[in-house]
Protein backbone atom coordinates (compact mmCIF):
# COMPACT_ATOMS: atom_id res chain seq x y z
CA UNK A 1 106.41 106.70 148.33
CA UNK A 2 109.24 104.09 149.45
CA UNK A 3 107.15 102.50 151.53
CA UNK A 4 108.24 99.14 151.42
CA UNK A 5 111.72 100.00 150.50
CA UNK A 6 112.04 102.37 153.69
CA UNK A 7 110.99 99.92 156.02
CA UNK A 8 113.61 97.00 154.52
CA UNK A 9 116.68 99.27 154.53
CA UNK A 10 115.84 100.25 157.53
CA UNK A 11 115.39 97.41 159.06
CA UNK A 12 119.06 95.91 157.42
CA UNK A 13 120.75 99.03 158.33
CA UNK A 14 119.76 99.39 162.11
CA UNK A 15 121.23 95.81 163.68
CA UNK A 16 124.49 97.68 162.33
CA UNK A 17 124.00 101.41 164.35
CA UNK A 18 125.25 99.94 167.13
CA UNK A 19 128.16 97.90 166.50
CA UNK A 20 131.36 98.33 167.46
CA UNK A 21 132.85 96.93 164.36
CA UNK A 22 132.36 95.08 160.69
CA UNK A 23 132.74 91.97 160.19
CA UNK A 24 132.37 89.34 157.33
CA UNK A 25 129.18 87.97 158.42
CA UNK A 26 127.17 90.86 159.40
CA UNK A 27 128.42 92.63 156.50
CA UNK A 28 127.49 90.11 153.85
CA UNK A 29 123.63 89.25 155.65
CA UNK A 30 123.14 93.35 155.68
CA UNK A 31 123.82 93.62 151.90
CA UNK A 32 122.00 90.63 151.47
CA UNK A 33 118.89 92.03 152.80
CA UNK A 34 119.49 95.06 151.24
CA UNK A 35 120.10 93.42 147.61
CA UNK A 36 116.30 91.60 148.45
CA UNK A 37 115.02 94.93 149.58
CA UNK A 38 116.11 97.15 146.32
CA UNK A 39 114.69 93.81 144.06
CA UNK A 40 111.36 93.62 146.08
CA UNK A 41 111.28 97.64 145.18
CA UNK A 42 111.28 96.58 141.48
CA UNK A 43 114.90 97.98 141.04
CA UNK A 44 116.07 96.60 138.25
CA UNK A 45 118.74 93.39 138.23
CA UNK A 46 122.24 95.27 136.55
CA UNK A 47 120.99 98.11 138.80
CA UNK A 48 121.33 96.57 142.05
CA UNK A 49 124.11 94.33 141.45
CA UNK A 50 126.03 98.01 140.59
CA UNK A 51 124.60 99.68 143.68
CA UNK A 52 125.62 96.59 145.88
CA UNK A 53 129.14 96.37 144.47
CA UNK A 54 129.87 100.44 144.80
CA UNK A 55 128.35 99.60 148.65
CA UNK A 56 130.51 96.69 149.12
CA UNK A 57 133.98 98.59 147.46
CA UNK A 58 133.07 101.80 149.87
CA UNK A 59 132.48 99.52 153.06
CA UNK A 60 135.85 97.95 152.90
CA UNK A 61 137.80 100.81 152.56
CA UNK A 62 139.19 103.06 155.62
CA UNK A 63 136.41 105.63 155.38
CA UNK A 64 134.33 102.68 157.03
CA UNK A 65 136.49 100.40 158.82
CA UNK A 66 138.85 103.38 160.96
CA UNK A 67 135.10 104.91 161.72
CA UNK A 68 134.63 105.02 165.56
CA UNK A 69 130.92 103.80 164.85
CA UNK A 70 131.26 101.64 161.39
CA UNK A 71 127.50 100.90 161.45
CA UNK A 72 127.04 104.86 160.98
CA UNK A 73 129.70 105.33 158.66
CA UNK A 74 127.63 102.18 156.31
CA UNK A 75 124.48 104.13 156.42
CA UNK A 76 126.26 107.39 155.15
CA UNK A 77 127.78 105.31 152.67
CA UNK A 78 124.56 103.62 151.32
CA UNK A 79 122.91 107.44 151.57
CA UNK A 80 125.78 108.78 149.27
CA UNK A 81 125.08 105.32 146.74
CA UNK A 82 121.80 105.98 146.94
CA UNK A 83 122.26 109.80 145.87
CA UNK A 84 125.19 108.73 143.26
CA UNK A 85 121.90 106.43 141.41
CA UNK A 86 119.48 109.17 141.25
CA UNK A 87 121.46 111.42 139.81
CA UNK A 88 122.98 113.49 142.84
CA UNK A 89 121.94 117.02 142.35
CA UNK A 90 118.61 118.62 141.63
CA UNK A 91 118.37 119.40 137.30
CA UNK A 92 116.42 122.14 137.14
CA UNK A 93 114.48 123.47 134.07
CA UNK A 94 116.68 124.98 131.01
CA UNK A 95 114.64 128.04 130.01
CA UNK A 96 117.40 130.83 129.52
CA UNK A 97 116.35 131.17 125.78
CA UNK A 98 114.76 133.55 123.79
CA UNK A 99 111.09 133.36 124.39
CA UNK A 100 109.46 131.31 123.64
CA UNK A 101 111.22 128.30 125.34
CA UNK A 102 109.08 125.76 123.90
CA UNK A 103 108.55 122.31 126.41
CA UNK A 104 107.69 119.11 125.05
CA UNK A 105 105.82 117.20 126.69
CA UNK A 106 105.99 113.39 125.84
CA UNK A 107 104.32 110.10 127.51
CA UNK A 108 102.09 106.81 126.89
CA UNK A 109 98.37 107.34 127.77
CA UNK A 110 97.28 107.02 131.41
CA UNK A 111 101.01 108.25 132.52
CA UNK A 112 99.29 111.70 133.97
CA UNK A 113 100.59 113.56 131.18
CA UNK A 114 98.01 116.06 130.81
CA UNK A 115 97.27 117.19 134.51
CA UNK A 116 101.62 117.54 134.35
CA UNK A 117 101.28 119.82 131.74
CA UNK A 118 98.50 121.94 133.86
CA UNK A 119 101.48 121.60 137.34
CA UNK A 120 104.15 122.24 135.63
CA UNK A 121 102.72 125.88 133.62
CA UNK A 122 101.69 126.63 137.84
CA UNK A 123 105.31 125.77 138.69
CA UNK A 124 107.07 127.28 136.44
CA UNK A 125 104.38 130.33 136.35
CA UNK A 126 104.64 131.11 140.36
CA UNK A 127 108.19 129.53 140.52
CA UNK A 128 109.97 131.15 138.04
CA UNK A 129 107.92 133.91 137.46
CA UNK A 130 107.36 133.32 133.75
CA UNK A 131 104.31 133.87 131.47
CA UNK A 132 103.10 130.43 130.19
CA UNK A 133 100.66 129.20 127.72
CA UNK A 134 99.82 125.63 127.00
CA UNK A 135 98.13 123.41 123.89
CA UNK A 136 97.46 120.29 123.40
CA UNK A 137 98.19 118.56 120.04
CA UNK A 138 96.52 114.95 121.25
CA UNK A 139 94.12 115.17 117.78
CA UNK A 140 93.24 111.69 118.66
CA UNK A 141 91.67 112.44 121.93
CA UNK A 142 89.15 115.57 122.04
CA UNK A 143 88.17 115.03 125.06
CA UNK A 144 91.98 115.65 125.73
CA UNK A 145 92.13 118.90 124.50
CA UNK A 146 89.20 120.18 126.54
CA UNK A 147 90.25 118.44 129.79
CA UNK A 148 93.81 120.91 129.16
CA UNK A 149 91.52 124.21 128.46
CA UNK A 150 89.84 123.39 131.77
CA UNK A 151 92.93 122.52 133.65
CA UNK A 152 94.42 125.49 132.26
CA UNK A 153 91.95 127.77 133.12
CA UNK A 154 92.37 126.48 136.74
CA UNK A 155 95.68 127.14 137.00
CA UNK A 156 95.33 130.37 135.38
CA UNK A 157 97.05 130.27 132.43
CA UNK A 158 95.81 130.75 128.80
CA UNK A 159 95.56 127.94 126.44
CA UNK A 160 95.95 127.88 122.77
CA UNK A 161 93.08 126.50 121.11
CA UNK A 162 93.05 123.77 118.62
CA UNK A 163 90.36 121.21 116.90
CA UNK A 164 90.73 117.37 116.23
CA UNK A 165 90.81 118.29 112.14
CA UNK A 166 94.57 119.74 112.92
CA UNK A 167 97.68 117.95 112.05
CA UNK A 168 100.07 117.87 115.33
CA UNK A 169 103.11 119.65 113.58
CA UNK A 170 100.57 122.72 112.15
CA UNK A 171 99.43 122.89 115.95
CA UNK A 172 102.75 123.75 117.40
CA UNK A 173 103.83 125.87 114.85
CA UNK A 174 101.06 128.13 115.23
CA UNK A 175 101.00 127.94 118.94
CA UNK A 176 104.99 129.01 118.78
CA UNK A 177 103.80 131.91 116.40
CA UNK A 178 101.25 132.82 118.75
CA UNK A 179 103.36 132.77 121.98
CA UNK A 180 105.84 134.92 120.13
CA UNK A 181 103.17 137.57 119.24
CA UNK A 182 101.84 137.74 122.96
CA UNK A 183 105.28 137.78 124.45
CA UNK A 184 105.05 134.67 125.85
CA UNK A 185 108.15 133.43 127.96
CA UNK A 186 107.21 129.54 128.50
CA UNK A 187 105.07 127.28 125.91
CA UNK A 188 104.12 123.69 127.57
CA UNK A 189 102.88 121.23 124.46
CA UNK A 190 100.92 118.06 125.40
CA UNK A 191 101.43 115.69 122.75
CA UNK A 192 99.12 112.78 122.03
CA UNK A 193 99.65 109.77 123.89
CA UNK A 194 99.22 105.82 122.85
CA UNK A 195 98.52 102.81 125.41
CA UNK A 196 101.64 101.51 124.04
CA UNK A 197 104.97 102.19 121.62
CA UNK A 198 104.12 102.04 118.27
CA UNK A 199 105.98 103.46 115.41
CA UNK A 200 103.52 105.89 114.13
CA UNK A 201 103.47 107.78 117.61
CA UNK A 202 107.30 107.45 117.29
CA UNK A 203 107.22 109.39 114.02
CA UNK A 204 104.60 111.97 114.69
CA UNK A 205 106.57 112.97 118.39
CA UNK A 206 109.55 113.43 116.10
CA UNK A 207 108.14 115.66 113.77
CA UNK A 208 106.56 117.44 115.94
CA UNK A 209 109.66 118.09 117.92
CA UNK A 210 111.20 119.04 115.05
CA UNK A 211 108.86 121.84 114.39
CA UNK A 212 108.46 122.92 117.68
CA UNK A 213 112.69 122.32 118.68
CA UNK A 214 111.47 122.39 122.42
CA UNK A 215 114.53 123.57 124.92
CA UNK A 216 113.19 121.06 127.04
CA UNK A 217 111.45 117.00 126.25
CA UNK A 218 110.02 115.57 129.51
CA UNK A 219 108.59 111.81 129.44
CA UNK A 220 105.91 111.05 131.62
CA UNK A 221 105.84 107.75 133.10
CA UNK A 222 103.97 106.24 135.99
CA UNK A 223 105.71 105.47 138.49
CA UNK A 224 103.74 102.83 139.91
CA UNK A 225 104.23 100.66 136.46
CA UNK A 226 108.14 100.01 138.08
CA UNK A 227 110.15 98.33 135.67
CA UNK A 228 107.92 98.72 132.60
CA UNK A 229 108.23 102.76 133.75
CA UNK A 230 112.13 102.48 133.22
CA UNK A 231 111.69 100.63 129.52
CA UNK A 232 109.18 102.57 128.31
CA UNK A 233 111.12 105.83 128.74
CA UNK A 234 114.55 104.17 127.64
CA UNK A 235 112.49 103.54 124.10
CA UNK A 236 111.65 107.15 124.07
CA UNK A 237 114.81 108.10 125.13
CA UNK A 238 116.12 105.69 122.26
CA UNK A 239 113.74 108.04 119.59
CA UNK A 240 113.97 111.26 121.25
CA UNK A 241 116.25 113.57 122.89
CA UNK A 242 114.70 113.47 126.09
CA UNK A 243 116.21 116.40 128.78
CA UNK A 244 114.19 114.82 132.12
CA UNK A 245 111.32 112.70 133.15
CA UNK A 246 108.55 113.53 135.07
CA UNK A 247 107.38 110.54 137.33
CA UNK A 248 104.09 110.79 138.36
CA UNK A 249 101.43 108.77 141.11
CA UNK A 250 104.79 108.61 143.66
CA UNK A 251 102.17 109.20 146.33
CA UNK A 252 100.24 105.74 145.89
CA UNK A 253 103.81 103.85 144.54
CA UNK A 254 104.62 102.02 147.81
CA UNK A 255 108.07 100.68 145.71
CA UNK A 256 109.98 103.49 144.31
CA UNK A 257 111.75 101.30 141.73
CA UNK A 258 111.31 103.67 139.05
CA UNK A 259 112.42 106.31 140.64
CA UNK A 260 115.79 104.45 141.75
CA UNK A 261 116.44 102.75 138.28
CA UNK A 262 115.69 105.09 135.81
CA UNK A 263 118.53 107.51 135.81
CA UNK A 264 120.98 104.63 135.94
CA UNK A 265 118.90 103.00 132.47
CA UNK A 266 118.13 106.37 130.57
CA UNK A 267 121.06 108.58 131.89
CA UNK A 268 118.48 111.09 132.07
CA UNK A 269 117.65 113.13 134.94
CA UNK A 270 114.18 113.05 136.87
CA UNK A 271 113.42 116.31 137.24
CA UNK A 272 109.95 116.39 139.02
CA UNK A 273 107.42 114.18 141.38
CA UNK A 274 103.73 113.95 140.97
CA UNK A 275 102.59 113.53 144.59
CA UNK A 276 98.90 113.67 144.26
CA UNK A 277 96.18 115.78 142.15
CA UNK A 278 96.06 119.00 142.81
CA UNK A 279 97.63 121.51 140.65
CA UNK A 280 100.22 122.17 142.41
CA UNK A 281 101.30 118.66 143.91
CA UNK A 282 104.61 118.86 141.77
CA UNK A 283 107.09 118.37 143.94
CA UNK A 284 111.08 119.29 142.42
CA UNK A 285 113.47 116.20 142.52
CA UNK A 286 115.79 116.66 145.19
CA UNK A 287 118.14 112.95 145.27
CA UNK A 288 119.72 113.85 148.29
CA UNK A 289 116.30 114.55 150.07
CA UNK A 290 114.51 111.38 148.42
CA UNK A 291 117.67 109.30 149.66
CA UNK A 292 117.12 110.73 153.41
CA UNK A 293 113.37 110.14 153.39
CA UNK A 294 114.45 106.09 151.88
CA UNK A 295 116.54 105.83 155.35
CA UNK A 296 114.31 107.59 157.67
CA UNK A 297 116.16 110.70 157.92
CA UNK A 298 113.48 113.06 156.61
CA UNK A 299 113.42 115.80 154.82
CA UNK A 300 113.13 119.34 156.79
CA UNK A 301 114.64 121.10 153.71
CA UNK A 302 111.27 120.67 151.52
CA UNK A 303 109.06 120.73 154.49
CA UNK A 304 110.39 124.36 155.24
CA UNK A 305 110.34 125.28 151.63
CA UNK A 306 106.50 124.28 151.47
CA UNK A 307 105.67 126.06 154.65
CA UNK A 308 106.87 129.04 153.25
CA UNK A 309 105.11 129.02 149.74
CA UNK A 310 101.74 127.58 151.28
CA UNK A 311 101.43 129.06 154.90
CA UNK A 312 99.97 132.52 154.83
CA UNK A 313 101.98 134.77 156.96
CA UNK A 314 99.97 137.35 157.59
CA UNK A 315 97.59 135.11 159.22
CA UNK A 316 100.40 133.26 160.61
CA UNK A 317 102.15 136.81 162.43
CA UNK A 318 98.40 137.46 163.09
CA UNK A 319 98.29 133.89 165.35
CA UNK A 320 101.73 134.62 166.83
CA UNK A 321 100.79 137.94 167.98
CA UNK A 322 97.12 137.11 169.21
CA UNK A 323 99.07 133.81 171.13
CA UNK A 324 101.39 136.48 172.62
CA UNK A 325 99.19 138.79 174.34
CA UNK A 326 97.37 135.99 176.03
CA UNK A 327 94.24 136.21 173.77
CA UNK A 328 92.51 132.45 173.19
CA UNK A 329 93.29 129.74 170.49
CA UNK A 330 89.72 129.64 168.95
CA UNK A 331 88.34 127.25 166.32
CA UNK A 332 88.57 129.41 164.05
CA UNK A 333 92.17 129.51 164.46
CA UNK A 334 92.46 125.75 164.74
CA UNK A 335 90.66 125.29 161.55
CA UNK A 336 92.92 127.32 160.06
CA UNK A 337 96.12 125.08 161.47
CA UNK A 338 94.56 121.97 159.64
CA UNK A 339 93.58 123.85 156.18
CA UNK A 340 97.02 124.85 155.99
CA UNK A 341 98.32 121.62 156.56
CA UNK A 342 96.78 120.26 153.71
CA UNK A 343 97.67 122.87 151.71
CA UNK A 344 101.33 121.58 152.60
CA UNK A 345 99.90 118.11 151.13
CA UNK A 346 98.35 116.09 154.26
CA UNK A 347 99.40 114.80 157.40
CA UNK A 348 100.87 111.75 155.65
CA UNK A 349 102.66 113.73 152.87
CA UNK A 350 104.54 115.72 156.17
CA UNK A 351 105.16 112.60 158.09
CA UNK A 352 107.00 111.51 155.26
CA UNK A 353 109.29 114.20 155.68
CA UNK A 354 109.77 114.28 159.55
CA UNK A 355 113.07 113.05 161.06
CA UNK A 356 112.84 110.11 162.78
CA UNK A 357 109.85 109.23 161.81
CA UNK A 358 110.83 105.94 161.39
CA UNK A 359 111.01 105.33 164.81
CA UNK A 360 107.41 105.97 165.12
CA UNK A 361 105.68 102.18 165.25
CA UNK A 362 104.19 100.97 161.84
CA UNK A 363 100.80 100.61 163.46
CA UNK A 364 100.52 104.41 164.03
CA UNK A 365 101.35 105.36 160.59
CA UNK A 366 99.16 102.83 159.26
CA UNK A 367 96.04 104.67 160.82
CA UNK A 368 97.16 108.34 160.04
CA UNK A 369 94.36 109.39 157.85
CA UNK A 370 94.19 113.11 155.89
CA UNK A 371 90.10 112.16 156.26
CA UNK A 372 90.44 113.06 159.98
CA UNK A 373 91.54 116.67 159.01
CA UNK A 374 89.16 117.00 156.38
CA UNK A 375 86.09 115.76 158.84
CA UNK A 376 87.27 117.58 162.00
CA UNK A 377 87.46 121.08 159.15
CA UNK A 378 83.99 119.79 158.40
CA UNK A 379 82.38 119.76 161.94
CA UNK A 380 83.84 123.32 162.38
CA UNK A 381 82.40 124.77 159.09
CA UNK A 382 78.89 123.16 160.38
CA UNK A 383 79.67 125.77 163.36
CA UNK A 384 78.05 129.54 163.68
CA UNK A 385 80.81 132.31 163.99
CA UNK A 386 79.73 133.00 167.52
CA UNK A 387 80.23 128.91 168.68
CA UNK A 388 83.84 128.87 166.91
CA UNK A 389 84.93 131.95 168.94
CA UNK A 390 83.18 130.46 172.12
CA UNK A 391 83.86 126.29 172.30
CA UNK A 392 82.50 126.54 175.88
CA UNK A 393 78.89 126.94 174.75
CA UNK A 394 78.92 124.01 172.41
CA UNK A 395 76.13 121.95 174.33
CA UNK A 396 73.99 119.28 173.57
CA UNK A 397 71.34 120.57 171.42
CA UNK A 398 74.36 122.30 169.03
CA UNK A 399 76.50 119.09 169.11
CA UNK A 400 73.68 117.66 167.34
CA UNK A 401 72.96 120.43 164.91
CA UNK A 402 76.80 120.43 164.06
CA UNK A 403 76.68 116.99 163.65
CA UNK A 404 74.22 116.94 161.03
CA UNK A 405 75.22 119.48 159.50
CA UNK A 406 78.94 117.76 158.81
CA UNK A 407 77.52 114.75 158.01
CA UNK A 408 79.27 113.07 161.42
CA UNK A 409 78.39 111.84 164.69
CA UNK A 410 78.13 113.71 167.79
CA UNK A 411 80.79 111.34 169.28
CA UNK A 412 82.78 113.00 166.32
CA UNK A 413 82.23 116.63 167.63
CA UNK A 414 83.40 115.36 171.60
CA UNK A 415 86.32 114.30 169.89
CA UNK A 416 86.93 117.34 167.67
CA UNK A 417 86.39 119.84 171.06
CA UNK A 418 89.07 117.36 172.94
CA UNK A 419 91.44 117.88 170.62
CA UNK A 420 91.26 121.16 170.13
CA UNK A 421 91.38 121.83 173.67
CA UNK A 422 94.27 119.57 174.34
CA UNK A 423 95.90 122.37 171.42
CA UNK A 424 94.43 125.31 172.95
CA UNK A 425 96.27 124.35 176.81
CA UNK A 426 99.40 124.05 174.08
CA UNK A 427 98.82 127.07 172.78
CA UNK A 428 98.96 128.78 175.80
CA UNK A 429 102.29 127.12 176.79
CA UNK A 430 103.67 128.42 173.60
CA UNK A 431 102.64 131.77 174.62
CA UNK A 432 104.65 131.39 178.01
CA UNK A 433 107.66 130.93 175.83
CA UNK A 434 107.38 126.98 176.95
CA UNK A 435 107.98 125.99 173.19
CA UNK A 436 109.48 122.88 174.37
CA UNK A 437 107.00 121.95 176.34
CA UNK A 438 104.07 122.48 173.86
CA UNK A 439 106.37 120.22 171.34
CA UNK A 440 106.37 117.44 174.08
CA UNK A 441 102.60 117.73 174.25
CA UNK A 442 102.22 117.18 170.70
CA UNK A 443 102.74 113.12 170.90
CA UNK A 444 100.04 111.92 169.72
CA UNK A 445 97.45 114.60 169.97
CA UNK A 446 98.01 116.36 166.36
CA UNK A 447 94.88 116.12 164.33
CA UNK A 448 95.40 113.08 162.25
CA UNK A 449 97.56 111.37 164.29
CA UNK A 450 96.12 108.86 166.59
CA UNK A 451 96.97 108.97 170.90
């Protein structure tokens, strides 16, 4: 996500790092660019001219001009605007209700809004700790309703039942009923979308949020639909009392205007990020954080708070402690590395997050590829117990059997048993205590990444 907008800030913002001082010129051609860079992300108009002016106001005063380094002091200062748009804290779920607390669910077809409802009851399930049930009142769509009682059951939470012959307001009132009786803490309702505003879907979402009185009303909106994202959910906004929006598909929206304009439009807080399909690729909106990963600055905050919900640590002290007493890095162990990596989201997804990763060349990140991972997981799975615990005896007859059994080339297995010996002679620098050494070895030899 940001893509395009990372790379033009950037780009504005570093001619300034190292000057000694402002000045007319390079001040007005570096909000220029920026201006051209927030409109090429599909921010909208009165939002950039706002942003630009709060820039320009902050940049002439003495916070800026008496800074020893007043290119610095402008990149703090578009960081803070940047944080100011989005909203500048994190707006976390109201749910300190008597159970039920009932969320509402709300959205035009296509937004995601089902497989949100299915994330968020995981979220707010292993997050808060909360019993959840879902239902789907989309009537018009049955093939909606079953794709929630399968999501659902994935996830691991029960669903209420309901058939196309129900009217949406009887749904939620029994569902309520039925959360009460089974103690439910959390009920998520998916309500029936429409490929576009109409008033009929305008009435039935407001009687149905009447019946249900939800303590919470997300809109779903794709975020890759930019500007149209930001007017469909001030018309919803305009209809219902919307508490947050949900923006969803951030990991193919190359833009971000959405995300950047919709606050400012709605005055409504985003409140979570779709960031891919799997059930639990719902990431928390964090402005500060997104603002750091728009200027390059990463975002170690979320990358440590993924590694600890997704890495196992017993495995993990397991690793440590096998590293330790000298014992060798096998492909099992290496395998393991990579899974958990994409359990954190992908190579891509982390790079996002790194600091100073945009210093790394555009090239590079262009060919970092979470289909290496997957393949190089593949060719070990293809592998008998004994060969993973014993690379050395990985030969030509077995490269070839691996290699058809993972569907690769054996070209593909030399370059799987480089790399994992290139981690293995890191592996045992780590276990030297020469952490800083194994770091430097990293460059350009972490699976994924290309030398």
């Amino acid at each position: 996500m940001f893509d395009n907008l990372s790379q033009r800030l950037q780009g504005a913002l570093k001619r300034l790092r190292g000057e000694g001082r402002l000045t007319d010129d390079n001040m007005r051609e570096t909000l220029r660019e920026v201006r051209m860079a927030l409109l090429e992300a599909d921010v909208g108009l009165p939002v950039v001219k706002e942003f630009i002016e709060h820039v320009r106001t902050r940049a002439q005063g003495r916070e800026v001009l008496e800074s020893l380094t007043p290119g610095q002091a402008l990149i703090k200062v578009v960081h803070d605007e940047l944080v100011a748009l989005m909203g500048t804290k994190n707006e976390r779920l109201d749910l300190a209700v008597r159970p039920p607390a009932a969320i509402l669910v709300a959205g035009l077809q296509g937004a995601g809004k089902t497989t949100t409802v299915a994330k968020l009851a995981k979220l707010v399930h292993e997050h808060e700790k909360k019993s959840v049930m879902v239902v789907s009142c989309d009537v018009y769509r049955p093939a909606a309703i079953e794709q929630l009682a399968r999501l659902a059951g994935q996830v691991g939470v029960p669903v209420f039942p309901t058939r196309p012959d129900q009217r949406p307001v009887d749904i939620v009132r029994l569902a309520r009923e039925q959360a009460k009786l089974r103690m439910i803490d959390v009920l998520i309702v998916d309500s029936a979308g429409r490929l576009h505003i109409d008033q009929e879907m305008m009435d039935e979402i407001k009687a149905v949020h009447g019946a249900l009185e939800p303590v919470e009303t997300l809109f779903v909106v794709d975020s890759m639909t930019g500007q149209d994202a930001v007017n469909t959910a001030k018309s919803f906004n305009d209809t219902l009392p919307l508490t947050g929006i949900v923006l969803t598909k951030t990991d193919g929206d190359a833009r971000g205007g959405a995300a950047l304009s919709i606050r400012q439009v709605t005055g409504k807080p985003i409140k979570f990020l779709g960031v891919g399909e799997r059930a639990d690729a719902l990431e928390s909106f964090h402005p500060e954080r997104v603002a750091s990963r728009i200027l390059g600055m990463g975002d170690v905050v979320t990358l440590v708070e993924q590694a600890y919900e997704t890495v196992d640590h017993g495995k993990a002290q397991a690793l440590a402690k096998k590293i330790a007493k000298g014992k060798g890095f096998d492909l099992e162990d290496f395998r393991d590395q990579m899974m958990q990596m994409q359990k954190m989201g992908g190579i891509a997804s982390l790079m996002e997050k790194m600091p100073g990763i945009a210093d790394v060349p555009e090239a590079v990140r262009a060919r970092v590829s979470d289909k290496d991972t997957a393949r190089l997981v593949a060719i070990i799975n293809s592998m008998t117990p004994t060969e993973r615990r014993d690379p050395d005896m990985i030969r030509g007859s077995r490269k070839r059997r691996i290699a058809a059994g993972s569907g690769t080339q054996v070209q593909d297995v030399n370059r799987l048993l480089k790399q994992f010996d290139q981690a293995s002679r890191m592996m045992k620098q780590f276990g030297k205590g020469n952490l800083g050494r194994m770091l430097q070895g990293l460059k350009g030899k972490f699976p994924g990444i290309p030398g």
